[in-house]
Protein backbone atom coordinates (compact mmCIF):
# COMPACT_ATOMS: atom_id res chain seq x y z
CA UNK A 1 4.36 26.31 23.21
CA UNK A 2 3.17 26.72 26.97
CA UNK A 3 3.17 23.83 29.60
CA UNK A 4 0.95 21.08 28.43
CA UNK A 5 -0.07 20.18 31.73
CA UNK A 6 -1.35 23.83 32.77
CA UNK A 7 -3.56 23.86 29.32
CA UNK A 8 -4.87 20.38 30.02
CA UNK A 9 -5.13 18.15 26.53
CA UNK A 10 -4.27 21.06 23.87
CA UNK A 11 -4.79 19.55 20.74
CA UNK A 12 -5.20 20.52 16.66
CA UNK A 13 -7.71 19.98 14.24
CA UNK A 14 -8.04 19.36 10.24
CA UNK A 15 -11.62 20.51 9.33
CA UNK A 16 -12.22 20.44 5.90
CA UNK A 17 -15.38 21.54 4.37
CA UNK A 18 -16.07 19.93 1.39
CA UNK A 19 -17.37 20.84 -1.72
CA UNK A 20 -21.18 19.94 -1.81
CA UNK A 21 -20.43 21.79 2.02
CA UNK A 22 -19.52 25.26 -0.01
CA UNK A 23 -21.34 24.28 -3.03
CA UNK A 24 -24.40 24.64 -0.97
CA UNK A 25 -23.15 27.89 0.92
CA UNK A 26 -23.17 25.66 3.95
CA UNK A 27 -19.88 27.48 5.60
CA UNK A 28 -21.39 30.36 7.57
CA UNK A 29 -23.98 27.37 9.35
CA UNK A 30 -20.85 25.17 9.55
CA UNK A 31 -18.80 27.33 11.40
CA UNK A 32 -21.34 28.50 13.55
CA UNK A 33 -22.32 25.02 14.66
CA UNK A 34 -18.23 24.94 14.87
CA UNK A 35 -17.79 27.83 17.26
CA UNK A 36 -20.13 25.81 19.53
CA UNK A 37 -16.95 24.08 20.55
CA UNK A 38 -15.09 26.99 21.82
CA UNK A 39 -12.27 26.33 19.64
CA UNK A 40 -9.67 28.51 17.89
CA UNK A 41 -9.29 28.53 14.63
CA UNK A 42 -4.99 28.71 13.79
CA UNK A 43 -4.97 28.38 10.23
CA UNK A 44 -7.27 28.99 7.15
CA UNK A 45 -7.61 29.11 3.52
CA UNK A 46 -9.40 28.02 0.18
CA UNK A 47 -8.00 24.67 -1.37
CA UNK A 48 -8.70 23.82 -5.12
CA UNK A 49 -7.74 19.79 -4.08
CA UNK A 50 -5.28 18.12 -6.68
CA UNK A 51 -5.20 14.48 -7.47
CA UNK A 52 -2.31 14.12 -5.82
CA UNK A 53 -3.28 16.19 -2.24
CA UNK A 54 -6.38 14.10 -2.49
CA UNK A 55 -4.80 10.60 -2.90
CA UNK A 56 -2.39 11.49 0.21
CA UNK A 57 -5.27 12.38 2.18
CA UNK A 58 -6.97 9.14 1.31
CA UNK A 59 -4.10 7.00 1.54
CA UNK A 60 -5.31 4.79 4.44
CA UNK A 61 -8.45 4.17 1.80
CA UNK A 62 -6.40 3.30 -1.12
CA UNK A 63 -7.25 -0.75 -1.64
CA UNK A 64 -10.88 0.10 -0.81
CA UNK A 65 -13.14 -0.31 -4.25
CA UNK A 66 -14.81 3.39 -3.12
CA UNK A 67 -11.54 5.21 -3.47
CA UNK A 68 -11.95 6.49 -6.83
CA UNK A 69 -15.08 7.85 -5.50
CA UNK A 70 -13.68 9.78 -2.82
CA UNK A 71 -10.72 11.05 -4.66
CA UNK A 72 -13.36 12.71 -6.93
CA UNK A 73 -15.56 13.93 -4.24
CA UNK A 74 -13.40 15.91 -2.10
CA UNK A 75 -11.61 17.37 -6.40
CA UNK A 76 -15.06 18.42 -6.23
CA UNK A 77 -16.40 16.30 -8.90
CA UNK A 78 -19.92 15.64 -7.88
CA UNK A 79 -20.31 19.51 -7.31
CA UNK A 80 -18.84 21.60 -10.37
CA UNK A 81 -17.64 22.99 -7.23
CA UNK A 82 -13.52 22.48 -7.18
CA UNK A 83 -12.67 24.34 -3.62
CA UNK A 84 -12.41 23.03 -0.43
CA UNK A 85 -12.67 25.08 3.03
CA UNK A 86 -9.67 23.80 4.66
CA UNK A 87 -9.23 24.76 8.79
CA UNK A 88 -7.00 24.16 11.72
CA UNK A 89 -8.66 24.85 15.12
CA UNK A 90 -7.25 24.46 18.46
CA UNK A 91 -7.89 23.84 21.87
CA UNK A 92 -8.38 21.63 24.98
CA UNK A 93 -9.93 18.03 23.51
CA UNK A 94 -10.06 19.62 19.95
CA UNK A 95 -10.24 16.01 17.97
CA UNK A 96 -13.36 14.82 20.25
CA UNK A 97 -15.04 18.33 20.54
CA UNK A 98 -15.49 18.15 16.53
CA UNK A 99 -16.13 14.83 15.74
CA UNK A 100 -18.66 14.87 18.40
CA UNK A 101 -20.20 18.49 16.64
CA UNK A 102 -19.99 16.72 13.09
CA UNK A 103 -21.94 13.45 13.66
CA UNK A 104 -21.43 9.86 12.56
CA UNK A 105 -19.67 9.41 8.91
CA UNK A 106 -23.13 8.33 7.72
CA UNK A 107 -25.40 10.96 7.61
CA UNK A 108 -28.13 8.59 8.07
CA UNK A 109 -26.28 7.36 11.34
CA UNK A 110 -25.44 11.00 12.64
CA UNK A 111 -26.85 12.65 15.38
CA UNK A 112 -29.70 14.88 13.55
CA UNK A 113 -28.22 18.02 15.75
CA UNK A 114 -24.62 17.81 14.27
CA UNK A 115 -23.63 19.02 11.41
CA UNK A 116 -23.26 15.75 8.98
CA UNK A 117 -26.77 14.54 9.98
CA UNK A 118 -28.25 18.27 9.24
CA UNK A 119 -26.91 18.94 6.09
CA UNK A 120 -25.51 15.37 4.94
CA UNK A 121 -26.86 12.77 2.76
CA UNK A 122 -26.30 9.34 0.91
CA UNK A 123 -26.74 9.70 -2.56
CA UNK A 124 -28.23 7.21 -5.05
CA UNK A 125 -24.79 5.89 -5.98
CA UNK A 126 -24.51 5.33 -2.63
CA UNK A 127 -21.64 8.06 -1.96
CA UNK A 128 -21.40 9.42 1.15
CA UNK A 129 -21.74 13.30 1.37
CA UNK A 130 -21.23 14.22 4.31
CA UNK A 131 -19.94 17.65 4.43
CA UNK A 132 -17.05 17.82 6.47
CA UNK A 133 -14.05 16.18 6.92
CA UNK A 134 -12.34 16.24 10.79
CA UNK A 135 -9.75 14.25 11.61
CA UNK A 136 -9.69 11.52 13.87
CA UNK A 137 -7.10 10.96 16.37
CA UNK A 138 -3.73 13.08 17.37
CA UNK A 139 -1.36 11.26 14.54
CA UNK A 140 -3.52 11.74 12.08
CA UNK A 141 -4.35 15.50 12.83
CA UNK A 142 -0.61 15.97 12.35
CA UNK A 143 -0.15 14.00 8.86
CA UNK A 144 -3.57 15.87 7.67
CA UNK A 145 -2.40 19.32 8.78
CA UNK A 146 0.93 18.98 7.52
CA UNK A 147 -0.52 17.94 4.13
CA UNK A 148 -2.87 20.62 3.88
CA UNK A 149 -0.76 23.64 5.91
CA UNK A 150 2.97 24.84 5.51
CA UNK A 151 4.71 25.87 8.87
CA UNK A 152 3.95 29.71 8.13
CA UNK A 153 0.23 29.45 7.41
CA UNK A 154 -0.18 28.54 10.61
CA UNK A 155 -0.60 31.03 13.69
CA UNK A 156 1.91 29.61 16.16
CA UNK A 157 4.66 26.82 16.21
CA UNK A 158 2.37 23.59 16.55
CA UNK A 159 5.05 20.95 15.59
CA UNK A 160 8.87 21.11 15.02
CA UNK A 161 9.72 23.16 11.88
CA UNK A 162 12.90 24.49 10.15
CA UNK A 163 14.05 27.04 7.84
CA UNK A 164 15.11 25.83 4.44
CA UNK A 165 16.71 27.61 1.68
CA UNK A 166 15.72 26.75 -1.68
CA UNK A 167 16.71 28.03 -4.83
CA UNK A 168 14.62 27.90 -8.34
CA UNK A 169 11.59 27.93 -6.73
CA UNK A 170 8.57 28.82 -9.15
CA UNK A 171 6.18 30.91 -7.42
CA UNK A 172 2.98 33.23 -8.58
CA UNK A 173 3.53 36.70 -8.06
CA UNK A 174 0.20 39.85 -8.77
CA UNK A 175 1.55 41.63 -11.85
């Protein structure tokens, strides 16, 4: 990776678009309020979340009585929509660019211009759907983008990686 101090504060990302996000065919408006930040995106792809990928994400959430809730939520299982937009973008103050772009956790609290308090709402149950997930400082860009990205989906060498060998690995091949 190039000189730090030439680029300035080069940081990554972990945007996730969440289900009611795609459910609602949200993603084109989404990324194009997204590209406002003149960020790059390094890594894509379509995630159907697991219980397990969605506990880890949670984790810091775990002893909270709306965890349950949000496990479901991002599983898709408010939605009948089980996929999840997951993204890695890069660049020069990436973590503040995109929380500024996708508003206050509370859609009712956002900015009406960013992207939660646009397309966002509380529902009756009182669950937060808000959209989009971006993460919120450097450490936890790198736990959430290690948890949703191997080493190889991403475009470039972001954090220390090695090769490993691994045999009887089960793997889906096209027939």
């Amino acid at each position: 990776m190039p000189n730090r101090e030439k680029l300035g504060n080069i940081e990554q990302t972990l945007i996730l678009v969440k289900p009611d996000g795609l459910k609602k065919s949200l993603t084109g408006n989404i990324l194009s309020k997204l590209s406002e930040t003149k960020l790059i995106i390094i890594a894509s792809k379509v995630v159907c979340v697991s219980r397990e990928l969605a506990e880890k994400h949670y984790y810091h959430l775990k002893d909270k009585p709306f965890f349950e809730e949000l496990v479901e939520y991002i599983q898709g299982g408010h939605h009948d929509c089980k996929r999840v937009l997951a993204l890695v973008y890069q660049g020069e103050s990436a973590i503040e660019k995109v929380r500024k772009i996708s508003g206050a956790t509370n859609p009712e609290e956002a900015d009406p211009t960013s992207i939660r308090g646009s397309y966002g709402r509380i529902t009756t149950k009182g669950v937060y759907e808000n959209v989009i997930h971006a993460s919120s400082s450097p450490s936890e860009a790198e736990r959430e983008i290690k948890l949703w990205f191997s080493p190889e989906e991403v475009v470039g060498q972001i954090y220390p990686a090695q090769k490993a060998f691994r045999e009887k690995v089960e793997v889906m091949e096209w027939s």
